[in-house]
Protein backbone atom coordinates (compact mmCIF):
# COMPACT_ATOMS: atom_id res chain seq x y z
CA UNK A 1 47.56 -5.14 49.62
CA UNK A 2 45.97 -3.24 52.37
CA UNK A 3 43.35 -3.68 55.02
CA UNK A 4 40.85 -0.98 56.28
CA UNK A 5 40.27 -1.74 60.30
CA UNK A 6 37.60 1.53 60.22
CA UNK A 7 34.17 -0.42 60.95
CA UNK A 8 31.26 -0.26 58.44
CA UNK A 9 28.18 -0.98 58.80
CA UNK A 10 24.65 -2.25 56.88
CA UNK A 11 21.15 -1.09 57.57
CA UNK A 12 20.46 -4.26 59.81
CA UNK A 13 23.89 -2.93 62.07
CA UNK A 14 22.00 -0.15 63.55
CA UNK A 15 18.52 1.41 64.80
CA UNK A 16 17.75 4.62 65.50
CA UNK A 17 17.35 6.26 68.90
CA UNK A 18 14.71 7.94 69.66
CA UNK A 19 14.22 11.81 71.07
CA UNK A 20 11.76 14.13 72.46
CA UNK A 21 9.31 15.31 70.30
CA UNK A 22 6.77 18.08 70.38
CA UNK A 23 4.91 16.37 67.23
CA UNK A 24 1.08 15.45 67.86
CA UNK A 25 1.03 13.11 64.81
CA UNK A 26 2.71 11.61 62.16
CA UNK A 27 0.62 13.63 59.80
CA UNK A 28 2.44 16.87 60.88
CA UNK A 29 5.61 15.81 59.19
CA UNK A 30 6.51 17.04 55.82
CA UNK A 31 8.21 14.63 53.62
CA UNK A 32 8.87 17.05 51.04
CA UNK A 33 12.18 18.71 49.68
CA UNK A 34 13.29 21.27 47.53
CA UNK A 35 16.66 20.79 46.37
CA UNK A 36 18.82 23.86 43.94
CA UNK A 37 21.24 21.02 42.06
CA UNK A 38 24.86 22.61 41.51
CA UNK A 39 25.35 22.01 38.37
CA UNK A 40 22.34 22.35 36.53
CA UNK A 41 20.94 25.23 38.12
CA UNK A 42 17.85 23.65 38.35
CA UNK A 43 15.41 23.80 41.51
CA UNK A 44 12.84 20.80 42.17
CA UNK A 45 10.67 19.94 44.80
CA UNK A 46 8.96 16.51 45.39
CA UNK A 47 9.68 13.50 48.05
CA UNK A 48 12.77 11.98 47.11
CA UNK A 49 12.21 8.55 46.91
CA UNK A 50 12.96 7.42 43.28
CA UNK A 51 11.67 3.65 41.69
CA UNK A 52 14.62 2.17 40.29
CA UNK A 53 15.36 1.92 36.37
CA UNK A 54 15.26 -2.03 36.43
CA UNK A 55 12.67 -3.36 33.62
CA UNK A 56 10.54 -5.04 36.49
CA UNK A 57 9.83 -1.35 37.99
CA UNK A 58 10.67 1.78 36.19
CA UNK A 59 7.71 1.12 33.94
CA UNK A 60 5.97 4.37 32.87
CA UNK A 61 2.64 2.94 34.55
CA UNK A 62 4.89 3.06 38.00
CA UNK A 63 5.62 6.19 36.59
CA UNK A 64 1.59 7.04 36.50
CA UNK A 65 1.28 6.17 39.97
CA UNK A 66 3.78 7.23 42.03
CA UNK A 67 3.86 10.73 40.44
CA UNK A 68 0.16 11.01 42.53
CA UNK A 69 3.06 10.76 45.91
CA UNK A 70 5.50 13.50 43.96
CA UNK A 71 8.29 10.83 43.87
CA UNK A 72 10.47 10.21 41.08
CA UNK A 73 10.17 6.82 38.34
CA UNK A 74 13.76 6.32 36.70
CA UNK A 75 12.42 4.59 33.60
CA UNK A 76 14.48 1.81 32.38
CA UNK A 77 16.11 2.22 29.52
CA UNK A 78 14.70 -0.40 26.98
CA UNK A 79 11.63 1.64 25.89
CA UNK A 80 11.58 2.35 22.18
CA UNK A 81 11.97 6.20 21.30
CA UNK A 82 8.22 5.73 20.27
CA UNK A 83 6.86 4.73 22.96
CA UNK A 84 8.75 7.13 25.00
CA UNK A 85 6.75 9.84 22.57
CA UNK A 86 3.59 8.34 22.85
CA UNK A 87 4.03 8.10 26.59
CA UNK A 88 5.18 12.24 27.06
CA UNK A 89 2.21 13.20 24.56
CA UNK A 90 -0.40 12.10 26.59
CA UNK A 91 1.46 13.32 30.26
CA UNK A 92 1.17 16.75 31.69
CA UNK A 93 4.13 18.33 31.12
CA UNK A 94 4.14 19.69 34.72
CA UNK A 95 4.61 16.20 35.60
CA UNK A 96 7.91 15.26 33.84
CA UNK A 97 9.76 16.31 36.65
CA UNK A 98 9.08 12.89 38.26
CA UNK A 99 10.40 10.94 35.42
CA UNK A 100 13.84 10.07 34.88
CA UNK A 101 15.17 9.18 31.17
CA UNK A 102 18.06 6.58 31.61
CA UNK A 103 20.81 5.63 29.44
CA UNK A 104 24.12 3.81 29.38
CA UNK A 105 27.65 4.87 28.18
CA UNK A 106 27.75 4.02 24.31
CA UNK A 107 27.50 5.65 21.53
CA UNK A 108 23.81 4.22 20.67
CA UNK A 109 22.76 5.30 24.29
CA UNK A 110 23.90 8.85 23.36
CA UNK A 111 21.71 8.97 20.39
CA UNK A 112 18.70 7.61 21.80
CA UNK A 113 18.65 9.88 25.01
CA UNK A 114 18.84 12.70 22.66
CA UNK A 115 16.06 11.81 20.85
CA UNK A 116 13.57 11.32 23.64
CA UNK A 117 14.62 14.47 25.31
CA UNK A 118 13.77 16.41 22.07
CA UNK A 119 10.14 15.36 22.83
CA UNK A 120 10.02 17.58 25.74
CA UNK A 121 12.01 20.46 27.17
CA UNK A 122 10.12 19.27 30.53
CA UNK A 123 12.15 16.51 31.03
CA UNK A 124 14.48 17.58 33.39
CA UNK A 125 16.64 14.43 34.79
CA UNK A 126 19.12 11.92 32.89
CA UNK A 127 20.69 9.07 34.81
CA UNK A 128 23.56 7.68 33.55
CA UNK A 129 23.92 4.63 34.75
CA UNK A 130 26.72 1.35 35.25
CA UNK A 131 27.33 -0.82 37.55
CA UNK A 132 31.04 0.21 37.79
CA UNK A 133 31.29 4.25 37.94
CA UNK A 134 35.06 4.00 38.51
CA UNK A 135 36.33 3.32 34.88
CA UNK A 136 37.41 6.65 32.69
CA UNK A 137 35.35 6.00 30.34
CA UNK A 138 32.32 6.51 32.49
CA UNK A 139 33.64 9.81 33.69
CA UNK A 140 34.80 11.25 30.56
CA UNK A 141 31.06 9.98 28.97
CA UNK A 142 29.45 11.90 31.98
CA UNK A 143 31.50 15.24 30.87
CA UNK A 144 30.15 14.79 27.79
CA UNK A 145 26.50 15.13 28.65
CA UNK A 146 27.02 17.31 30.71
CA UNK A 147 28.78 19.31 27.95
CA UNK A 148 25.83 18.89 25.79
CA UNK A 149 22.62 19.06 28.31
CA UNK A 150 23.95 21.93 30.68
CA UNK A 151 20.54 22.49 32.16
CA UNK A 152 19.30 18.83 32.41
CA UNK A 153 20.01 17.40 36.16
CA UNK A 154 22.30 13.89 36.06
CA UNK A 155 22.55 11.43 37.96
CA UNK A 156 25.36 9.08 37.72
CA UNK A 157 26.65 5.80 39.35
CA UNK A 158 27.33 3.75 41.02
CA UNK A 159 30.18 4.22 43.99
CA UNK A 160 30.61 4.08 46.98
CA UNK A 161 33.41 6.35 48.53
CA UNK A 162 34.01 9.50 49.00
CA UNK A 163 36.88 10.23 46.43
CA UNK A 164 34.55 8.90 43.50
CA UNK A 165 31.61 10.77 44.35
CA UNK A 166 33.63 14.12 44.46
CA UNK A 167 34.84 13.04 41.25
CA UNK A 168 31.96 12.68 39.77
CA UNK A 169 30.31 15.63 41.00
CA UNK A 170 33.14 17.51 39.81
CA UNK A 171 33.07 16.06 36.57
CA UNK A 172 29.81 17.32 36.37
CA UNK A 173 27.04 14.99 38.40
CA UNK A 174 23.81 16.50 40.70
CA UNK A 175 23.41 13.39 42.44
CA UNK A 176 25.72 10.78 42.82
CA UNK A 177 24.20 7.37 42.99
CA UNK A 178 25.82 5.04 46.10
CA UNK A 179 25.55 1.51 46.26
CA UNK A 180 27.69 -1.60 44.75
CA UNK A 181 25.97 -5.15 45.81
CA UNK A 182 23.46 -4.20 48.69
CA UNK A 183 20.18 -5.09 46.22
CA UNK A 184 18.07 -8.18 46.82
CA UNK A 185 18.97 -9.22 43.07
CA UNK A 186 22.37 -8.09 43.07
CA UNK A 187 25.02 -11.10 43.38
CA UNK A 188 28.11 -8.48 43.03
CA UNK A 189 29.75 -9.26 46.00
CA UNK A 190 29.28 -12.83 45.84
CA UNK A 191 30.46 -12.94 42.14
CA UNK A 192 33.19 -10.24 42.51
CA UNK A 193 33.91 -9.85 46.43
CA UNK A 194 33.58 -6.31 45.56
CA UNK A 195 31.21 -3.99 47.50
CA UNK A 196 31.30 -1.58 50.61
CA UNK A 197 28.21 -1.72 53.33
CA UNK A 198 25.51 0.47 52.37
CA UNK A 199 24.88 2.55 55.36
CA UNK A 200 28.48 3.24 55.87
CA UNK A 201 28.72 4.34 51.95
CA UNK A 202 26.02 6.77 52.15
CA UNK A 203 27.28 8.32 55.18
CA UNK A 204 30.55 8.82 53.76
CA UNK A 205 29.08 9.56 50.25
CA UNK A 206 26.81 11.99 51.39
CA UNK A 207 29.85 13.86 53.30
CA UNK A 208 31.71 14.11 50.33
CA UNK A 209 28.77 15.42 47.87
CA UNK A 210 27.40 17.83 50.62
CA UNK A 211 31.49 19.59 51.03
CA UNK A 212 30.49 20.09 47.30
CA UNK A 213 27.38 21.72 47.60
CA UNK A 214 25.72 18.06 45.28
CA UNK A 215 23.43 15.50 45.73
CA UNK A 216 23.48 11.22 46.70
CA UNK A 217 20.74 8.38 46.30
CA UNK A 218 21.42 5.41 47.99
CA UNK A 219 20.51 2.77 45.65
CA UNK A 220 19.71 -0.70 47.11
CA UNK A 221 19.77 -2.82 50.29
CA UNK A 222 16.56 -1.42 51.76
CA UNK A 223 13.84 -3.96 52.27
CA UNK A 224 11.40 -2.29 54.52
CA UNK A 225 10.23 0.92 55.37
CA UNK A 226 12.41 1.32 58.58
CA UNK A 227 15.53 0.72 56.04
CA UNK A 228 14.43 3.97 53.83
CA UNK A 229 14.69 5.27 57.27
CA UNK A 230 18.00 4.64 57.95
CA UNK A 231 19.38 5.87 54.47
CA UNK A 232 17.65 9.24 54.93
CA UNK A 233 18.93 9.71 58.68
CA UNK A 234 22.54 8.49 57.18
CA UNK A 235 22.40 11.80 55.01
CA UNK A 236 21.12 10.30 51.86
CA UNK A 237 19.31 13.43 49.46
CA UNK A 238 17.24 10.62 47.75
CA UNK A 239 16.67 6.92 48.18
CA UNK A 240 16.47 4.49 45.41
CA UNK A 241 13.71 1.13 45.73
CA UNK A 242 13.83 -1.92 43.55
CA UNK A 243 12.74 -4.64 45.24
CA UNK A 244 10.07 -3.03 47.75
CA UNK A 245 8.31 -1.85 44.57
CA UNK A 246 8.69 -5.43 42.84
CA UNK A 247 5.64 -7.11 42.34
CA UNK A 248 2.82 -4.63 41.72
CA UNK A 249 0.21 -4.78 39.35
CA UNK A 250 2.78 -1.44 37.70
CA UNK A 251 5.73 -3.19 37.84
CA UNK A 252 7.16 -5.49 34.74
CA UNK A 253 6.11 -9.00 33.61
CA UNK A 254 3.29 -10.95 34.00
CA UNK A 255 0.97 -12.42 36.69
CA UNK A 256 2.09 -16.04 37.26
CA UNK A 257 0.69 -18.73 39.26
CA UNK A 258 2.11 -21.48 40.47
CA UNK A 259 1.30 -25.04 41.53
CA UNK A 260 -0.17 -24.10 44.70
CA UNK A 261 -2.29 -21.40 43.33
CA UNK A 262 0.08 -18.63 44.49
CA UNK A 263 0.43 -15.63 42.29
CA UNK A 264 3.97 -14.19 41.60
CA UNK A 265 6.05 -12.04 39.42
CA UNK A 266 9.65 -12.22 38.43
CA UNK A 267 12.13 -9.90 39.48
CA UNK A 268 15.72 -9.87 38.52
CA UNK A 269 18.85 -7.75 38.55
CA UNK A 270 19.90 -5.95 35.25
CA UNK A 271 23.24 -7.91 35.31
CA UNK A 272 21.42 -11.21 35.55
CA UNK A 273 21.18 -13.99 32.92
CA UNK A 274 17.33 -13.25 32.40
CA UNK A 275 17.81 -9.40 31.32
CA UNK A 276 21.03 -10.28 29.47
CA UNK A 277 18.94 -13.22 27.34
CA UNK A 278 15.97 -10.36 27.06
CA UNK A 279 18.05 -7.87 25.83
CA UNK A 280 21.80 -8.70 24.76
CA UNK A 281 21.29 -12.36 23.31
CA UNK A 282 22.95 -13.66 26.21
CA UNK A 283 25.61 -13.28 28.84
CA UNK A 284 28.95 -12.50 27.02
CA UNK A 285 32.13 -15.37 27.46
CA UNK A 286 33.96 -12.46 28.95
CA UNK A 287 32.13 -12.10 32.25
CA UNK A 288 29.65 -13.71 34.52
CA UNK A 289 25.91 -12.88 35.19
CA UNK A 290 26.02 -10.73 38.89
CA UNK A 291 22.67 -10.75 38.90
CA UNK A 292 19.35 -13.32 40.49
CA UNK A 293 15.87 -13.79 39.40
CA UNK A 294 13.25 -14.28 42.01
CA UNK A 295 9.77 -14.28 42.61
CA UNK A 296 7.94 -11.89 43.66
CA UNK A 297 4.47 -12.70 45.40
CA UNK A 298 2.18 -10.54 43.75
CA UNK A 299 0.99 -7.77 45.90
CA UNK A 300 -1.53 -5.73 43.52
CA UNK A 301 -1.92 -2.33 43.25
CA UNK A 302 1.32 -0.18 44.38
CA UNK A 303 -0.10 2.19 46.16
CA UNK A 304 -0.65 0.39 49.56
CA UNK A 305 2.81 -0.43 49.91
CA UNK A 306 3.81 3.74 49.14
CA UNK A 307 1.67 4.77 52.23
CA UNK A 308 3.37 1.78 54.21
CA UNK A 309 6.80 2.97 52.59
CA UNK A 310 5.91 6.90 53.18
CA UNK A 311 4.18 6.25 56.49
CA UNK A 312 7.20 4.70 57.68
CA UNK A 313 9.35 6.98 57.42
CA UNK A 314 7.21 9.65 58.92
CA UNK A 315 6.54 7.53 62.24
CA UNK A 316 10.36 7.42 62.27
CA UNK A 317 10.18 11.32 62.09
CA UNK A 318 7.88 11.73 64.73
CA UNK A 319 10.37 9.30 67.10
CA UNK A 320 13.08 11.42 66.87
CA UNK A 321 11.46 14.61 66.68
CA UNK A 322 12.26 15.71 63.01
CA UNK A 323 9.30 17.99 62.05
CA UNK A 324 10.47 17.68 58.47
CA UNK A 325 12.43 15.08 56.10
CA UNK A 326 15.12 17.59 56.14
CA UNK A 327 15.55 17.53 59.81
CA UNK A 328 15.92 13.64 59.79
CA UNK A 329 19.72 13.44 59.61
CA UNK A 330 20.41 16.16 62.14
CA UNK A 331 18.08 14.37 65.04
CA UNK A 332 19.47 10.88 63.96
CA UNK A 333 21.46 9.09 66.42
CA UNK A 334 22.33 5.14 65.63
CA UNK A 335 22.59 2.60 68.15
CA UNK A 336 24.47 -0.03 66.65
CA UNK A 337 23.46 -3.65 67.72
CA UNK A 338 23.93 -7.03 67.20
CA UNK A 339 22.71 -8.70 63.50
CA UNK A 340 21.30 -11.75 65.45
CA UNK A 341 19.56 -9.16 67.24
CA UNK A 342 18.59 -7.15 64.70
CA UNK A 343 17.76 -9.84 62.16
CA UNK A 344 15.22 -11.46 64.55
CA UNK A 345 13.67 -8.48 64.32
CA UNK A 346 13.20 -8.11 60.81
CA UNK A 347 12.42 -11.47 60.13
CA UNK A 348 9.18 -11.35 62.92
CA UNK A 349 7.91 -8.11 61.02
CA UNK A 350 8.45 -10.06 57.34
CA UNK A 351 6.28 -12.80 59.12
C-alpha cells in the first residue's frame, strides 16, 4: 500500500485568472482547431467538443444538429447496422467527419464496426470504448484495429494517468479518452472507490499524450459552460458532454410528465441497471450496476444550450486574452479556492 500526498484537484477546486486582453468581443475568438492525429495520418478541423456515446445523447438526430456547430456526435453503439446505413445514405458525406462509430472490445463489436464502416470510406473516427482501459485485453483489442483500420482515427478509454495514456497512444490511439467517475451518472467511485479528480487527470493526461505528439478528451464532470472551460485551459484537445446535452428534444427517450405537470427525460449511465435491463437482460451476479438514472427536465431544442456551451467558453477566451481556442491553455492561470467557496457559486448560477 501506498499513498500519493501530490494534491489533485476537480473543476469546482479552481477558477481561472484573468489577463489583459486586446479582444473587442467575444465574437473575435475562434473556437476552431485543426488537429494532424499521429497515428492515422489524418488532418481534421472542427470545434472539439464531442456529445458522448451514451444512448440518451449520441443519437444520430444530436448528430444532425450539432454538426451545424462543426462538433463531433460519438454515436452510441446500439444502432442496428441498418439503421446506421439508412442514416449515412441520406448524410453528406462531407459531414461524416463529425460522427463517431463506437464499439466495445468483443468479438461481435469487431464485426459490427466493420460493417458500418464499409458503408462509407468518409467515416473517419472509431472509439473504442470501456470503462476500465487498463486491462490487456483492451490494449491488445486496440492494436488490433489499429492493425486493421490504419487510416481511421481512434479513440480509446478511459484512464486517467499518464503511464496509461502513453500506453495507449503507443499501442496505437489518436486521442486518449480521460476520465474514471467524474460524470453526473457515474457511481464509480462510490461503488469502486476508484477514480482520480478530473482536472488533475487531464492535466497530467494531456502532458503525457502531447510528449507523444497524440491527442486527450476529457470525458465527464463538466456541468456548465465555465467547466468546458477549465478542461480546455487544463490542456484537454477535446472535451466530452453527457449530461449538459441530456434532455433535448435530440437526445434519447421520451417526453415524460410528471405529477406536477413538469416535463422530464431520463438519463442514465451506461453501467447502470436501466441500460444493462435495455440491453444485456440485466446486471450480471458478478458485478454491481456503477451507474444512476435521473431526470432530466426537458429543455427542448439543443441548440440554445450549444451557444450557451460555445459562448461560454469564448467569454472565458476573451478574459484571459486567448484570441483562439488554441491559445487557451497557454494564457490559463488557476487560482485554486475553497469548494464552499466555489460551490456557492455554482449552485447561485444553477438557480
Amino acid at each position: 500500500m501506498r499513498i500519493e500526498e501530490g494534491l489533485k484537484l476537480d473543476f469546482k477546486d479552481v477558477l481561472f485568472k484573468p489577463k489583459r486582453s486586446t479582444l473587442k468581443s467575444r465574437s473575435e475568438v475562434d473556437l476552431q482547431r485543426t488537429y494532424t492525429f499521429k497515428n492515422s495520418g489524418v488532418t481534421w478541423s472542427g470545434v472539439p467538443v464531442m456529445a458522448a456515446n451514451m444512448d440518451t445523447v449520441g443519437t444520430f438526430e444530436m448528430f444532425n444538429a450539432l454538426k451545424e456547430y462543426e462538433v463531433i456526435t460519438c454515436i452510441h453503439k446500439h444502432y442496428t447496422v441498418e439503421e446506421w446505413k439508412a442514416h449515412v445514405e441520406k448524410t453528406k458525406p462531407e459531414d461524416l467527419k463529425y460522427l463517431t462509430v463506437s464499439c466495445g472490445t468483443s468479438d461481435a463489436d469487431f464485426e459490427k464496426t466493420e460493417q458500418i464502416l464499409a458503408l462509407s470510406d468518409n467515416i473517419m473516427f472509431i472509439c473504442i470504448d470501456v470503462a476500465n482501459g487498463y486491462s490487456e485485453h483492451f490494449v491488445e483489442y486496440l492494436k488490433k484495429v489499429r492493425a486493421k483500420y490504419p487510416s481511421k482515427v481512434i479513440v480509446a478509454g478511459n484512464v486517467v494517468t499518464s503511464d496509461m495514456t502513453e500506453e495507449l497512444i503507443l499501442a496505437g490511439a489518436d486521442i486518449v479518452k480521460v476520465g474514471i467517475g467524474p460524470g453526473s451518472v457515474c457511481t464509480t467511485r462510490i461503488k469502486t472507490g476508484v477514480g482520480y479528480p478530473q482536472l488533475s487527470a487531464i492535466i497530467e493526461c494531456s502532458d503525457a499524450a502531447h510528449g507523444l505528439g497524440g491527442r486527450i478528451v476529457g470525458d465527464g464532470g463538466c456541468t456548465c459552460p465555465g467547466d468546458v472551460s477549465k478542461a480546455f485551459g487544463g490542456g484537454a484537445d477535446f472535451v466530452m458532454l453527457g449530461g449538459m446535452l441530456a434532455g433535448h428534444d435530440e437526445s434519447g427517450g421520451e417526453i415524460e410528465t410528471d405529477e406536477c405537470g413538469n416535463k422530464f427525460k431520463c438519463f442514465y449511465g451506461m453501467s447502470s441497471s436501466t441500460a444493462m435491463n435495455k440491453y444485456a437482460g440485466g446486471v450480471a451476479n458478478y458485478r454491481a450496476s456503477e451507474g444512476r438514472t435521473v431526470k432530466v427536465d426537458y429543455k427542448g431544442p439543443v441548440t440554445e444550450t450549444m451557444q450557451d456551451i460555445l459562448g461560454g467558453v469564448r467569454s472565458t477566451c476573451t478574459y484571459v486574452g486567448a484570441k483562439a481556442l488554441r491559445e487557451l491553455s497557454k494564457r490559463t492561470t488557476f487560482i485554486k479556492v475553497t469548494q464552499q467557496f466555489n460551490s456557492s457559486l455554482v449552485d447561485k448560477e444553477r438557480k
